[in-house]
N, C-alpha and C. Protein backbone atom coordinates (compact mmCIF):
# COMPACT_ATOMS: atom_id res chain seq x y z
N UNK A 1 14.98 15.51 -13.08
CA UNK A 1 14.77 14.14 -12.66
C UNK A 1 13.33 13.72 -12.92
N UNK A 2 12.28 14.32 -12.63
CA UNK A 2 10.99 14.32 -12.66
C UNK A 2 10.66 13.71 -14.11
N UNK A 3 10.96 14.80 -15.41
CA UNK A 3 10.52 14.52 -16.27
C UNK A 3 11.44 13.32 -17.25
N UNK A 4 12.33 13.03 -16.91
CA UNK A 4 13.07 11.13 -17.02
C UNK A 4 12.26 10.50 -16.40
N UNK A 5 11.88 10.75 -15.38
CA UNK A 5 10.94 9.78 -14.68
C UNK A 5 9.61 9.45 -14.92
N UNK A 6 9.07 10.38 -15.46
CA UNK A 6 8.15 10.26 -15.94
C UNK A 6 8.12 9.36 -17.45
N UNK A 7 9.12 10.11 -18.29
CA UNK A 7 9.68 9.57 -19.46
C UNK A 7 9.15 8.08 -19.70
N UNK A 8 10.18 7.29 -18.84
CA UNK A 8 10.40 5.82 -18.30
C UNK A 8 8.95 5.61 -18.15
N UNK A 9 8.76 6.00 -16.93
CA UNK A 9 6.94 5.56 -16.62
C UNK A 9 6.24 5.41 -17.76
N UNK A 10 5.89 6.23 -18.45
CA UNK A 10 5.49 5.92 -19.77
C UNK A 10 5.37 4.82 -20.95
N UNK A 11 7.10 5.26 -21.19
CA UNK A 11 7.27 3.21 -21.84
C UNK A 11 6.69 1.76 -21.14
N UNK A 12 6.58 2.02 -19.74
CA UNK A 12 6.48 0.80 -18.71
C UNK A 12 6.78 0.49 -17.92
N UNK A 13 7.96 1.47 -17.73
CA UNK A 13 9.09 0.81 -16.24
C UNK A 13 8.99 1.08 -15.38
N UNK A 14 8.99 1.07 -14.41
CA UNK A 14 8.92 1.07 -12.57
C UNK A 14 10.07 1.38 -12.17
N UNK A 15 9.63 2.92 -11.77
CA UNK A 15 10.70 3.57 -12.06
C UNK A 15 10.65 3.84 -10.08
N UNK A 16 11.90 3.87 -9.32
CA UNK A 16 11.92 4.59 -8.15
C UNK A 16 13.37 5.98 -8.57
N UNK A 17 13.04 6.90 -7.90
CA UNK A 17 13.68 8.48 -8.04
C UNK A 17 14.51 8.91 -6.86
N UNK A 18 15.49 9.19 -6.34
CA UNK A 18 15.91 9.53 -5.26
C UNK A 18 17.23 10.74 -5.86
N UNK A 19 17.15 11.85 -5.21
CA UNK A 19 17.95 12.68 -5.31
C UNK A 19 19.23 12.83 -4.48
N UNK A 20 19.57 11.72 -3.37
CA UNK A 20 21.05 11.60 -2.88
C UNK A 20 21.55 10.06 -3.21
N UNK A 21 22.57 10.30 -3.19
CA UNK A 21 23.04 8.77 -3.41
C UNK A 21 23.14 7.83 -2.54
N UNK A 22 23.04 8.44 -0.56
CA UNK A 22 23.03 7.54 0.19
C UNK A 22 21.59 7.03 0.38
N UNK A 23 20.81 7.92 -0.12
CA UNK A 23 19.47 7.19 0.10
C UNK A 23 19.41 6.70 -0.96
N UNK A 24 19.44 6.51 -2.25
CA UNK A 24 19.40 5.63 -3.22
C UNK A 24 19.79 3.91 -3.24
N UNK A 25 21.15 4.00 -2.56
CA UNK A 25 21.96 3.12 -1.99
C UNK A 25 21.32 2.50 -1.22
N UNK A 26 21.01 2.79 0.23
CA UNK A 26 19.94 2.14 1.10
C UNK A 26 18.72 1.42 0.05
N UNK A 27 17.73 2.38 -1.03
CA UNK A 27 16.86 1.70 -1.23
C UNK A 27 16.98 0.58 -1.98
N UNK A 28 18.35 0.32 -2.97
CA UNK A 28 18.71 -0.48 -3.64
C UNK A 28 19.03 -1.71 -2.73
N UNK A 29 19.70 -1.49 -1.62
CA UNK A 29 20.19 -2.17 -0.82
C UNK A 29 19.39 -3.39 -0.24
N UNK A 30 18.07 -2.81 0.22
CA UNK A 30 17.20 -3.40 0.93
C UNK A 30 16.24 -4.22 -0.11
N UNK A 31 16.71 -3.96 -1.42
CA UNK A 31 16.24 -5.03 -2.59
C UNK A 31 16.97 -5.37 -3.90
N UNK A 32 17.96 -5.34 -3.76
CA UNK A 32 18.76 -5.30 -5.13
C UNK A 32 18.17 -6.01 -6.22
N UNK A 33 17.20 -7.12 -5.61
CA UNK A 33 17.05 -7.99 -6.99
C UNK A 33 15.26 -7.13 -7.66
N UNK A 34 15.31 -6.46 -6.98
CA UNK A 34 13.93 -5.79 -7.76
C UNK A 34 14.37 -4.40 -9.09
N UNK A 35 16.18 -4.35 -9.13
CA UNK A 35 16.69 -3.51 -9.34
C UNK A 35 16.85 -3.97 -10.71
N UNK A 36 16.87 -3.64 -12.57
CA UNK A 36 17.45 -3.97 -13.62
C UNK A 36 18.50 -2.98 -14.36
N UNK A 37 18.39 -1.71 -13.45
CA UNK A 37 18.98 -0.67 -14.30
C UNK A 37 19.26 0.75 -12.73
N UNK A 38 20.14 1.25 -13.21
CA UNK A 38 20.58 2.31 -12.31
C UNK A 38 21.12 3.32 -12.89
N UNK A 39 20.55 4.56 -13.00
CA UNK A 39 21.04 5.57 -13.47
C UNK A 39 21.39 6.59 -12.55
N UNK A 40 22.60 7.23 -12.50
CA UNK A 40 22.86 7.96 -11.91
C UNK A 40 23.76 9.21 -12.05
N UNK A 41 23.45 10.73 -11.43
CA UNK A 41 24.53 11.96 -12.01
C UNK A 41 25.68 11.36 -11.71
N UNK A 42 26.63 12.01 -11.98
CA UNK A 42 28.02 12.20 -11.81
C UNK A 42 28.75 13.03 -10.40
N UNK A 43 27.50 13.96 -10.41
CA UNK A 43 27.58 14.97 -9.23
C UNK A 43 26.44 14.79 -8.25
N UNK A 44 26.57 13.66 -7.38
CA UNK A 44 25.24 13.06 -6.15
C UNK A 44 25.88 13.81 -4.93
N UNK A 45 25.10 14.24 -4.62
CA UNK A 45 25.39 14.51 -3.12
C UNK A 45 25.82 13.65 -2.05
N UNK A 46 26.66 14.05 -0.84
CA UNK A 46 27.23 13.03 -0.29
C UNK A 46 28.48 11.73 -0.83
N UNK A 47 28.19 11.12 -2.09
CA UNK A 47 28.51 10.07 -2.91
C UNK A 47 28.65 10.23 -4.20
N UNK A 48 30.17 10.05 -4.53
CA UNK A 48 30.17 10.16 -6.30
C UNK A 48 29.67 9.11 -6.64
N UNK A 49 29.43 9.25 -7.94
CA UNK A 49 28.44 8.14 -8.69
C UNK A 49 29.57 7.18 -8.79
N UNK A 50 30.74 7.42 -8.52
CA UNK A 50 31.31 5.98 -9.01
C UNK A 50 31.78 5.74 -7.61
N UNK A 51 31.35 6.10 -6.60
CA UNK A 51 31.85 5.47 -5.35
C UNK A 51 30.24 4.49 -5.33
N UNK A 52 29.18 5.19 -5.71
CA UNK A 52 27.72 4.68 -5.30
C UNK A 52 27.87 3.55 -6.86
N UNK A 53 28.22 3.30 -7.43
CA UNK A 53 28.58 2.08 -8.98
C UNK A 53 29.34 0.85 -7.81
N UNK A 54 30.25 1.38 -7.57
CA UNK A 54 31.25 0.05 -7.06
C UNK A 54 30.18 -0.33 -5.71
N UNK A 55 30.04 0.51 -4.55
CA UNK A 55 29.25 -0.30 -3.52
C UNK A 55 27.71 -0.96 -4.53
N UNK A 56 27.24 -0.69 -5.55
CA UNK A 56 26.26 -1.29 -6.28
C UNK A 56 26.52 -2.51 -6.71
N UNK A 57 27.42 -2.71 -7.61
CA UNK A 57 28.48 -3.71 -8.08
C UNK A 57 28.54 -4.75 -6.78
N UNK A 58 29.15 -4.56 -5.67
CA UNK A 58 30.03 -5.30 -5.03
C UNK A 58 28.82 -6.14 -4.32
N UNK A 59 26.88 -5.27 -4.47
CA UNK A 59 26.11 -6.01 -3.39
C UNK A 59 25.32 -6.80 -4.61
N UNK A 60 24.95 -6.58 -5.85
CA UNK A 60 25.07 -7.27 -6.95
C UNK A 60 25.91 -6.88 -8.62
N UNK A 61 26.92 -7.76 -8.58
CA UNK A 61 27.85 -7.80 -9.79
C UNK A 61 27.07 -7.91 -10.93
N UNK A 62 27.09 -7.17 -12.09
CA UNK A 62 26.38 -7.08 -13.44
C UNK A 62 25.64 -6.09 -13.58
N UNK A 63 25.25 -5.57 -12.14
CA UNK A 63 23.92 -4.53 -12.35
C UNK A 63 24.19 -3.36 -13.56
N UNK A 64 23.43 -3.07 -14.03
CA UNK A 64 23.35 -2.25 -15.48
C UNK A 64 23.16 -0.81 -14.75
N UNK A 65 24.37 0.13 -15.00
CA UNK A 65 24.65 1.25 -14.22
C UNK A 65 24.86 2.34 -15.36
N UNK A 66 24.44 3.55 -15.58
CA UNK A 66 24.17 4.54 -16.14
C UNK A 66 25.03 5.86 -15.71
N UNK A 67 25.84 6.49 -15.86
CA UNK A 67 26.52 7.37 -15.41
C UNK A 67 26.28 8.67 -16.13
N UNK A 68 25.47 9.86 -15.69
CA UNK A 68 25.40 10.38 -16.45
C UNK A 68 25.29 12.02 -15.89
N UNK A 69 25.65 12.85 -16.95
CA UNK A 69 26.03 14.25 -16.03
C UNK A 69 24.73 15.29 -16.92
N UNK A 70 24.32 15.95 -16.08
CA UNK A 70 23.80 17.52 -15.90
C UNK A 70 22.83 17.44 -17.03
């Protein structure tokens, strides 16, 4: 995770990192519109990535979601 994150940082982006999906969720939550992109494993703790896609979706529709494994 670190070194994607860093990756990103690099090009420019403002990047936030969270390793469970319910805390990810919360942080998205409490700002969705600061949000352009969401990437996320397949295998999150607590939350599959496509249970944490649809509650993403449903608090803003369009969001640009990344699904991606290991």
């Amino acid at each position: 995770m670190e070194l994607g994150k860093e990756a990103l940082e690099a090009l420019g982006y403002r990047v936030v990192a969270k390793t469970g999906s319910v805390e990810a969720l919360d942080v998205f939550l409490a700002q969705p519109e600061q949000f352009a992109l969401v990437i996320t494993d397949q295998t999150t703790p607590d939350m599959t990535s496509m249970v944490l896609a649809r509650r993403l979706l449903e608090d803003r529709p369009g969001i640009l979601i990344i699904l991606d494994t290991g």
